[in-house]
Protein backbone atom coordinates (compact mmCIF):
# COMPACT_ATOMS: atom_id res chain seq x y z
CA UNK A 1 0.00 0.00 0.00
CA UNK A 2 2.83 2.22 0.57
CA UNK A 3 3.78 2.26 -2.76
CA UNK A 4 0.42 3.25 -3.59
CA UNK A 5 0.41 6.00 -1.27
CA UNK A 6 3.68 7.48 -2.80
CA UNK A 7 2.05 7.60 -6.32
CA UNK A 8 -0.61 9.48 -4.67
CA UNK A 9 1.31 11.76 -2.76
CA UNK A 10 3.05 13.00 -6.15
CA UNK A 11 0.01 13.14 -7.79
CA UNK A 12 -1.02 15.63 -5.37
CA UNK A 13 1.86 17.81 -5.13
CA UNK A 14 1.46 17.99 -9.11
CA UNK A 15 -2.17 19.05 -8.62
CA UNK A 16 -2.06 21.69 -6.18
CA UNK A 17 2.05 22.54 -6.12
CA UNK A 18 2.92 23.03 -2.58
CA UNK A 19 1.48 20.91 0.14
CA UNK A 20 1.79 20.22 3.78
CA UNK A 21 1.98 17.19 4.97
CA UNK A 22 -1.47 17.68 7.19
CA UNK A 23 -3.34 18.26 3.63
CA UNK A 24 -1.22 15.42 2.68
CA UNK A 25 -2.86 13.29 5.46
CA UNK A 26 -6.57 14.86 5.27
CA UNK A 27 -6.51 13.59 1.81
CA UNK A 28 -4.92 10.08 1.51
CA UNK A 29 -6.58 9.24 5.37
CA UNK A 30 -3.22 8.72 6.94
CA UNK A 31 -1.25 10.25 10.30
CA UNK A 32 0.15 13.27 9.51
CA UNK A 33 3.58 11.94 10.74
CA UNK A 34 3.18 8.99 7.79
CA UNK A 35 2.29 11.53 5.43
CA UNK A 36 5.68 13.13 6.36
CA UNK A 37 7.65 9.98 6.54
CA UNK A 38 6.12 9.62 2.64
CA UNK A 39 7.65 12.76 1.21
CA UNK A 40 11.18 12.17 3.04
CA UNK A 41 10.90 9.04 1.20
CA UNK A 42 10.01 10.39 -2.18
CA UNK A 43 13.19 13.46 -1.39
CA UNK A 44 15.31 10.04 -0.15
CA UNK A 45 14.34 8.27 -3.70
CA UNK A 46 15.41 11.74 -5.37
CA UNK A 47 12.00 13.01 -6.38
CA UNK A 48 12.80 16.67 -6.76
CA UNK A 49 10.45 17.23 -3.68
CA UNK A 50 11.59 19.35 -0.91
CA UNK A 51 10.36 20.78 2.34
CA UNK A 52 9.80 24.84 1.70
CA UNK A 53 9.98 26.29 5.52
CA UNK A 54 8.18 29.33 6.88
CA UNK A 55 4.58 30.79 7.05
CA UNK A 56 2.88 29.79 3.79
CA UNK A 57 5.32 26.74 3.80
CA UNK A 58 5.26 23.23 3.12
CA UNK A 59 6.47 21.04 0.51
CA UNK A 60 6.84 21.15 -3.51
CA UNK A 61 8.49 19.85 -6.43
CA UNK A 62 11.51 22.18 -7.12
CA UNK A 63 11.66 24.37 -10.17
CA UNK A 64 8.00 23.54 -10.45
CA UNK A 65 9.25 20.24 -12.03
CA UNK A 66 6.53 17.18 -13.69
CA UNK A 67 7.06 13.91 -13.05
CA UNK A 68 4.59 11.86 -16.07
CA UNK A 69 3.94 9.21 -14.50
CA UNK A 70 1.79 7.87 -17.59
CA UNK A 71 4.29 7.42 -20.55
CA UNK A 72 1.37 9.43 -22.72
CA UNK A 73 1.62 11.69 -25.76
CA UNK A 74 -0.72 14.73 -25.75
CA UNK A 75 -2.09 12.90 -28.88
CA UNK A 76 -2.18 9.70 -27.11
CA UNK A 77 -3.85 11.06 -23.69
CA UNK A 78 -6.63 12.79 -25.92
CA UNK A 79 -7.69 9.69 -27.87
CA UNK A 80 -7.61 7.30 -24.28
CA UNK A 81 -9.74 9.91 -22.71
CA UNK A 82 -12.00 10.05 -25.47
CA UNK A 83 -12.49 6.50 -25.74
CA UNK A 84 -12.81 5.90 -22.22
CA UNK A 85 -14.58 8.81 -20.76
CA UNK A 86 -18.12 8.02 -22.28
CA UNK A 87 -17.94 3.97 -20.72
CA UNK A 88 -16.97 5.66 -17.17
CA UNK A 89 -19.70 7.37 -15.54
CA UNK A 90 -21.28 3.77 -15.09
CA UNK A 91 -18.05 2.04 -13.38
CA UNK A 92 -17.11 4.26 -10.06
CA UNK A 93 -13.97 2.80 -10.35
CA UNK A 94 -13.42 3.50 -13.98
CA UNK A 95 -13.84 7.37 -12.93
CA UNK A 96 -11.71 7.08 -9.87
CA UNK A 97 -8.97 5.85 -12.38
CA UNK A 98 -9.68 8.61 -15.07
CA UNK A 99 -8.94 10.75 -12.43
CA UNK A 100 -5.78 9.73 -11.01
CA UNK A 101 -4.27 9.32 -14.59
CA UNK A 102 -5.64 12.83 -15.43
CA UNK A 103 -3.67 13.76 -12.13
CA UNK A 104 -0.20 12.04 -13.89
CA UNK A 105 -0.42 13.56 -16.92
CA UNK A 106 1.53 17.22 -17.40
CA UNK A 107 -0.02 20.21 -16.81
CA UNK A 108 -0.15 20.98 -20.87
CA UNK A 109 -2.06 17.96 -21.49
CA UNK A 110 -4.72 17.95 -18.75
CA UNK A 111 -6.85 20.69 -20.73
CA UNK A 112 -7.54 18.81 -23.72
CA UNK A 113 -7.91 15.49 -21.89
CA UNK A 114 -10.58 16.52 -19.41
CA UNK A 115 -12.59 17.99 -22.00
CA UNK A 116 -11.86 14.95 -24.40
CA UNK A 117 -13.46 12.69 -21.19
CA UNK A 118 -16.84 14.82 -21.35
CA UNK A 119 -17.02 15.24 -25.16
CA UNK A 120 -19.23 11.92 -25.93
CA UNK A 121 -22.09 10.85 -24.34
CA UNK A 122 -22.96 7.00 -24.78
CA UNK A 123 -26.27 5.67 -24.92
CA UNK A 124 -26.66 2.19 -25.29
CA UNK A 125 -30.82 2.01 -24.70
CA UNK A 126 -32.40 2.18 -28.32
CA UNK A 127 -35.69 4.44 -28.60
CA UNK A 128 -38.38 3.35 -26.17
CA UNK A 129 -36.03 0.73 -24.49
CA UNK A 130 -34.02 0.28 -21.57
CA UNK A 131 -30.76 0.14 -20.79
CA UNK A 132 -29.01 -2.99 -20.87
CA UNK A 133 -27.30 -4.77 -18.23
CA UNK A 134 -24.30 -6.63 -18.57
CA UNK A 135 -25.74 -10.26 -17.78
CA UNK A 136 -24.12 -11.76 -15.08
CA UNK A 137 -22.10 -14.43 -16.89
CA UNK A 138 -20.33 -11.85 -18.78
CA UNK A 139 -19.25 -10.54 -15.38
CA UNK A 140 -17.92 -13.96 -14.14
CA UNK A 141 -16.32 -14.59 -17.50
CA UNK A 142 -14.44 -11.06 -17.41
CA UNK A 143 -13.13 -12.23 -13.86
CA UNK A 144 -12.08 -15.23 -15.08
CA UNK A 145 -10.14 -13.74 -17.99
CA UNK A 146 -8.38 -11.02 -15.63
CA UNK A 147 -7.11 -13.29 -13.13
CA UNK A 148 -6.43 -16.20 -15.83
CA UNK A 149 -8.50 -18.87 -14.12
CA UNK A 150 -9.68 -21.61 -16.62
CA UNK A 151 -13.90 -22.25 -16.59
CA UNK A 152 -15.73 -24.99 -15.72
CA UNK A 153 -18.81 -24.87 -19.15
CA UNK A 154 -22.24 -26.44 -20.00
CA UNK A 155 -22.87 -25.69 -23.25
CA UNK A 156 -25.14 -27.36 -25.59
CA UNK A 157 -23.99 -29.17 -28.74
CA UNK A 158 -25.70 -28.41 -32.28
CA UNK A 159 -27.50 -31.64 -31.34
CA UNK A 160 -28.84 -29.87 -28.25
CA UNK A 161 -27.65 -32.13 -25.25
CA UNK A 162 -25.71 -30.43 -23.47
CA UNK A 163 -22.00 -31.27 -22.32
CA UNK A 164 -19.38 -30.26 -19.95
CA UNK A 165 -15.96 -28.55 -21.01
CA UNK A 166 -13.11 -27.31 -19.06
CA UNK A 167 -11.88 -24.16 -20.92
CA UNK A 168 -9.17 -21.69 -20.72
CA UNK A 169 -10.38 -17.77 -21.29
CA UNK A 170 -8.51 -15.83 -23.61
CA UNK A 171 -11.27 -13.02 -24.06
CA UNK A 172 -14.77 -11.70 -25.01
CA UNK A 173 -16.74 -10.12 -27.46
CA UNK A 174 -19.28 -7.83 -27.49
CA UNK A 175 -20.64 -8.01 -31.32
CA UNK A 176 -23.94 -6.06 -31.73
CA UNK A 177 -25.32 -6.87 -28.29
CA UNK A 178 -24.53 -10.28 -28.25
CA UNK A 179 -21.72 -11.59 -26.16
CA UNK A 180 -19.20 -14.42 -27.58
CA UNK A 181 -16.41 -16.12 -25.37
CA UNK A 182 -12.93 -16.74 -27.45
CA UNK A 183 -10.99 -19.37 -25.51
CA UNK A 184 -8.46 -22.53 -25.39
CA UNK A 185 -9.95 -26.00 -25.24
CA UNK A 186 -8.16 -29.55 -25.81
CA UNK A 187 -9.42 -29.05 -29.60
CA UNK A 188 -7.86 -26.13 -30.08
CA UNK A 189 -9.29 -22.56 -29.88
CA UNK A 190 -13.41 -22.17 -29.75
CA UNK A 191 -16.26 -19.84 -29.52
CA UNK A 192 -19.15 -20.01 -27.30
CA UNK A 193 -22.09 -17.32 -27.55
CA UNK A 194 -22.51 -16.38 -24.07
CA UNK A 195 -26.00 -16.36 -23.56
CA UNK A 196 -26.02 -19.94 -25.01
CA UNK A 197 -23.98 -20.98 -21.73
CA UNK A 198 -25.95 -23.06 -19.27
CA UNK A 199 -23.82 -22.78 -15.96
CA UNK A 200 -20.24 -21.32 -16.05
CA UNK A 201 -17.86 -21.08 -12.86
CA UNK A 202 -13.91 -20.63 -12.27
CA UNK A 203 -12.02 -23.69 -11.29
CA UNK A 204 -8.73 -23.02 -9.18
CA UNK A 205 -6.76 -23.54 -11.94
CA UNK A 206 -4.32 -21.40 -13.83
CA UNK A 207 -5.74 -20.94 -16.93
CA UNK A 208 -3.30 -21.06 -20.27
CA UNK A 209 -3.24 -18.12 -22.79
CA UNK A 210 -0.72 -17.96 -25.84
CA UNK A 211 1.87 -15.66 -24.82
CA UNK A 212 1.48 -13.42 -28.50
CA UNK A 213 -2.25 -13.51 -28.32
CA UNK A 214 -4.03 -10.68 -30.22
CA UNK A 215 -7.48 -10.83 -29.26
CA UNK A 216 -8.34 -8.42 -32.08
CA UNK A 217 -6.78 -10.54 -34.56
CA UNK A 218 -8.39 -13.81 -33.33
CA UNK A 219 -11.83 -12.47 -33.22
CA UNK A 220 -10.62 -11.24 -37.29
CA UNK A 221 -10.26 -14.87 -37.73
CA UNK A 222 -13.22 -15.87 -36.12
CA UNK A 223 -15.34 -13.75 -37.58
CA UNK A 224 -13.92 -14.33 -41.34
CA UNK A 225 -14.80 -18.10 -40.86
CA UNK A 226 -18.11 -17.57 -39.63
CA UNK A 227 -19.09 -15.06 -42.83
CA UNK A 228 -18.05 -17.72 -44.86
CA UNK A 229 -20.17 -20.40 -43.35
CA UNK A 230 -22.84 -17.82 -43.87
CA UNK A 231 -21.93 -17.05 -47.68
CA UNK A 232 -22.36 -20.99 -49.12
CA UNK A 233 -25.11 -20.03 -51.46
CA UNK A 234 -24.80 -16.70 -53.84
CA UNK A 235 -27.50 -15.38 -56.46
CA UNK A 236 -27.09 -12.76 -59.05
CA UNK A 237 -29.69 -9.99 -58.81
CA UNK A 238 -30.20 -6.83 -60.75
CA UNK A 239 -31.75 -3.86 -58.89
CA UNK A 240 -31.86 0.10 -59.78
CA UNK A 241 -29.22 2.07 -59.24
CA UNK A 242 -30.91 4.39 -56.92
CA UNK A 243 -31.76 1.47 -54.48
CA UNK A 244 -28.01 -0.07 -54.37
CA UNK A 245 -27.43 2.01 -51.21
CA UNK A 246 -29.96 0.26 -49.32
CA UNK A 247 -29.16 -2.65 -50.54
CA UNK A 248 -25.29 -2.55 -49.75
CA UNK A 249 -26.46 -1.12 -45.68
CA UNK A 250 -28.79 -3.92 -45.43
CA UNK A 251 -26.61 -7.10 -46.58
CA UNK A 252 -23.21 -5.50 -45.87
CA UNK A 253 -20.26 -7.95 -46.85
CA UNK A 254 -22.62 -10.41 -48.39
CA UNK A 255 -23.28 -7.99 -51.20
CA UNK A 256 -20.68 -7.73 -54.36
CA UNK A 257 -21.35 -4.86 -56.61
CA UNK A 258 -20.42 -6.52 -59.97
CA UNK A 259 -20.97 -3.82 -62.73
CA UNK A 260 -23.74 -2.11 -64.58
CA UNK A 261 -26.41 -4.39 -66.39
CA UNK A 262 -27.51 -3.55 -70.39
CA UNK A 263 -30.73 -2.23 -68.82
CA UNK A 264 -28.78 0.68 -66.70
CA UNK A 265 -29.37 -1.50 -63.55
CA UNK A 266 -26.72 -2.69 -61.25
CA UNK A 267 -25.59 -6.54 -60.95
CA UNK A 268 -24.89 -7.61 -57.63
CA UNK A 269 -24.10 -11.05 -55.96
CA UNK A 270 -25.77 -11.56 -52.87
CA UNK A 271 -24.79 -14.49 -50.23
CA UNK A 272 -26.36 -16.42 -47.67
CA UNK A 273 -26.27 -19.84 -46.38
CA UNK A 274 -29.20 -21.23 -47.90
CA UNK A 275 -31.63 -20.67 -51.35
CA UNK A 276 -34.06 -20.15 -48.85
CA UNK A 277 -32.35 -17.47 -46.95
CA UNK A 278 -31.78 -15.46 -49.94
CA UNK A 279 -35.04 -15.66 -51.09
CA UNK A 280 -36.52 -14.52 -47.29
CA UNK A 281 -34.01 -11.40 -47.36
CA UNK A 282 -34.99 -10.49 -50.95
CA UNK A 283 -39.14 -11.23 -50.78
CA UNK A 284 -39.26 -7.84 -49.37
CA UNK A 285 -38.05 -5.85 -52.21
CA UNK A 286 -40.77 -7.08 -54.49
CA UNK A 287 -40.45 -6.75 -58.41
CA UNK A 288 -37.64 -3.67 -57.73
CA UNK A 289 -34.66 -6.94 -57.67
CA UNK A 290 -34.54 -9.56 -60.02
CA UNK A 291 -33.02 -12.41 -59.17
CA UNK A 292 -31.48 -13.63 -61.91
CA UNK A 293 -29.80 -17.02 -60.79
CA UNK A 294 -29.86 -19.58 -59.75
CA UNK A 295 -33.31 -21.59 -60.13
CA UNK A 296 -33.05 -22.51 -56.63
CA UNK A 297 -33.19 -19.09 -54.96
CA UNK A 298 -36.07 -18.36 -57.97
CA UNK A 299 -37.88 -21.43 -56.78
CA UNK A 300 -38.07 -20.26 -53.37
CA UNK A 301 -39.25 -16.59 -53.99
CA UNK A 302 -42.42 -18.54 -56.10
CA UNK A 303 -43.07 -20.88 -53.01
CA UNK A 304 -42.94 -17.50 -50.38
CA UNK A 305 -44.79 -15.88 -53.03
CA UNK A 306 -47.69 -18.86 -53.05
CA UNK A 307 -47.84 -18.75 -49.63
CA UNK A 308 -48.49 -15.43 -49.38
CA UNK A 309 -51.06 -15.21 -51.67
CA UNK A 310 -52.67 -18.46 -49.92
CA UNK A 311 -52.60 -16.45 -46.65
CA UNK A 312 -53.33 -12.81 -47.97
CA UNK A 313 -55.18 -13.57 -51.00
CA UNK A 314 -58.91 -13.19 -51.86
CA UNK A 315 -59.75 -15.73 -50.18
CA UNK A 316 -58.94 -13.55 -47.14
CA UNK A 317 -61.54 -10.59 -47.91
């Protein structure tokens, strides 16, 4: 704790430039003979800090001298505050931290960094919603990761019964709302959607994680393999020009842009992993995309079509 208490101390005396050791031991809840016994040390350790005598006395860093203890560029300090500032009013000890490193940084910086920290405000409830928790398995599973303890899983197989893994955490994911777990198992590396988990607890055991890991690029990887499970089946369609913006928003990497038609429309390829879930995504867009091949993806536009005329048709009214 000492240690801790040093930091602090400097951090301090770089806030508010002189000190005495009583506001030194107001602040930081200590005697006022530790607090003293702290700034010898600090003078001892040859922190420019010394004891300024006198009425209006106390103690200072000479020559008004900076010590960053945060290794940031002004450029560097601005972006983390950004980032980070927006996620902290919800974690108490995410703004205690913003803070203390807003404390470290040097006088020049501070300006642009606090205002950087209150410059975004994050929302995460859409319209007419509320906000959403983080589930409580994601909390266990960020535990688990931070102190490298390997998990004890239930998770069900894509036949449904469910079996029992011991896994070792390298990460998570949070992709659009949904939560994914990267981590080691006896096969090799694996992902398990969170909310898929039946029961998950730590195990006293030391959990393994490669020493080069890049989360980042692993969930790259991951992500790559899953697109193209989801891209087995293409079709070519031909849609106006004027709708290709929608198009592209709405099927995002699973829509090619392949060149203009004879007609002046655009040819596009569009993937999914079945006929059938082409045809669903495309039904909507009526006669304004053709689909042009192949006959299976044409086949099941005419069966959604039949049953929506069997459902909606005159023999409705």
């Amino acid at each position: 704790m000492r240690a801790d208490r040093l930091v602090a101390t400097l951090l301090l005396m770089q806030t508010r430039g002189r000190v005495t050791a009583a506001e030194i031991a107001t602040e930081l809840e200590v005697s006022v003979a530790t607090a003293r016994r702290d700034l010898e040390a600090l003078s001892t350790a040859g922190v420019p800090v010394y004891p300024q005598p006198g009425r209006g006395g106390g103690w200072q860093l000479i020559g008004g001298a900076r010590t960053d203890l945060s290794g940031l560029t002004a450029g560097e300090a601005r972006a983390l505050f950004l980032l980070t500032g927006p996620s902290a009013g919800a974690v108490p000890e995410a703004r205690s931290a913003l803070r203390k490193l807003l404390r470290a940084l040097p006088a020049t910086f501070r300006g642009e960094a606090e205002a950087a920290a209150d410059a975004v405000v994050i929302d995460p409830a859409g319209w007419g919603r509320t906000e959403r928790e983080l589930p409580e398995t994601v909390r266990l599973l960020q535990q688990a990761v931070v102190r490298r303890r390997r998990v004890a899983l239930r998770y069900p197989g894509r036949d449904g019964s469910a079996t029992d893994r011991v896994v070792d955490p390298w990460g998570l994911v949070d992709k659009d709302a949904i939560w994914y777990l990267v981590a080691g198992t006896e096969q090799g590396r694996r992902t398990f959607r969170v909310d898929r988990i039946l029961h998950a607890g730590p195990i006293d055991e030391e959990a393994h994680r490669p020493a080069d890991l890049d989360l980042s690029t692993v969930w790259a990887e991951v992500v790559e393999e899953m697109e193209q499970r989801r891209a087995t089946t293409s079709a070519l369609v031909l849609i106006g020009e004027h709708l290709l913006p929608v198009l592209r928003d709405r099927h995002g990497r699973h829509c090619e842009i392949l060149g203009p038609a004879p007609d002046g429309r655009i040819r596009v390829r569009i993937t999914a992993h079945t006929p059938r879930a082409i045809a669903e995504q495309l039904a909507g867009w009526g006669a304004t995309a053709e689909v042009v091949a192949p006959d299976s993806v044409c086949d099941e536009l005419a069966t959604l079509g039949a049953e929506l005329v069997e459902r909606y048709g005159d023999g409705r009214r």
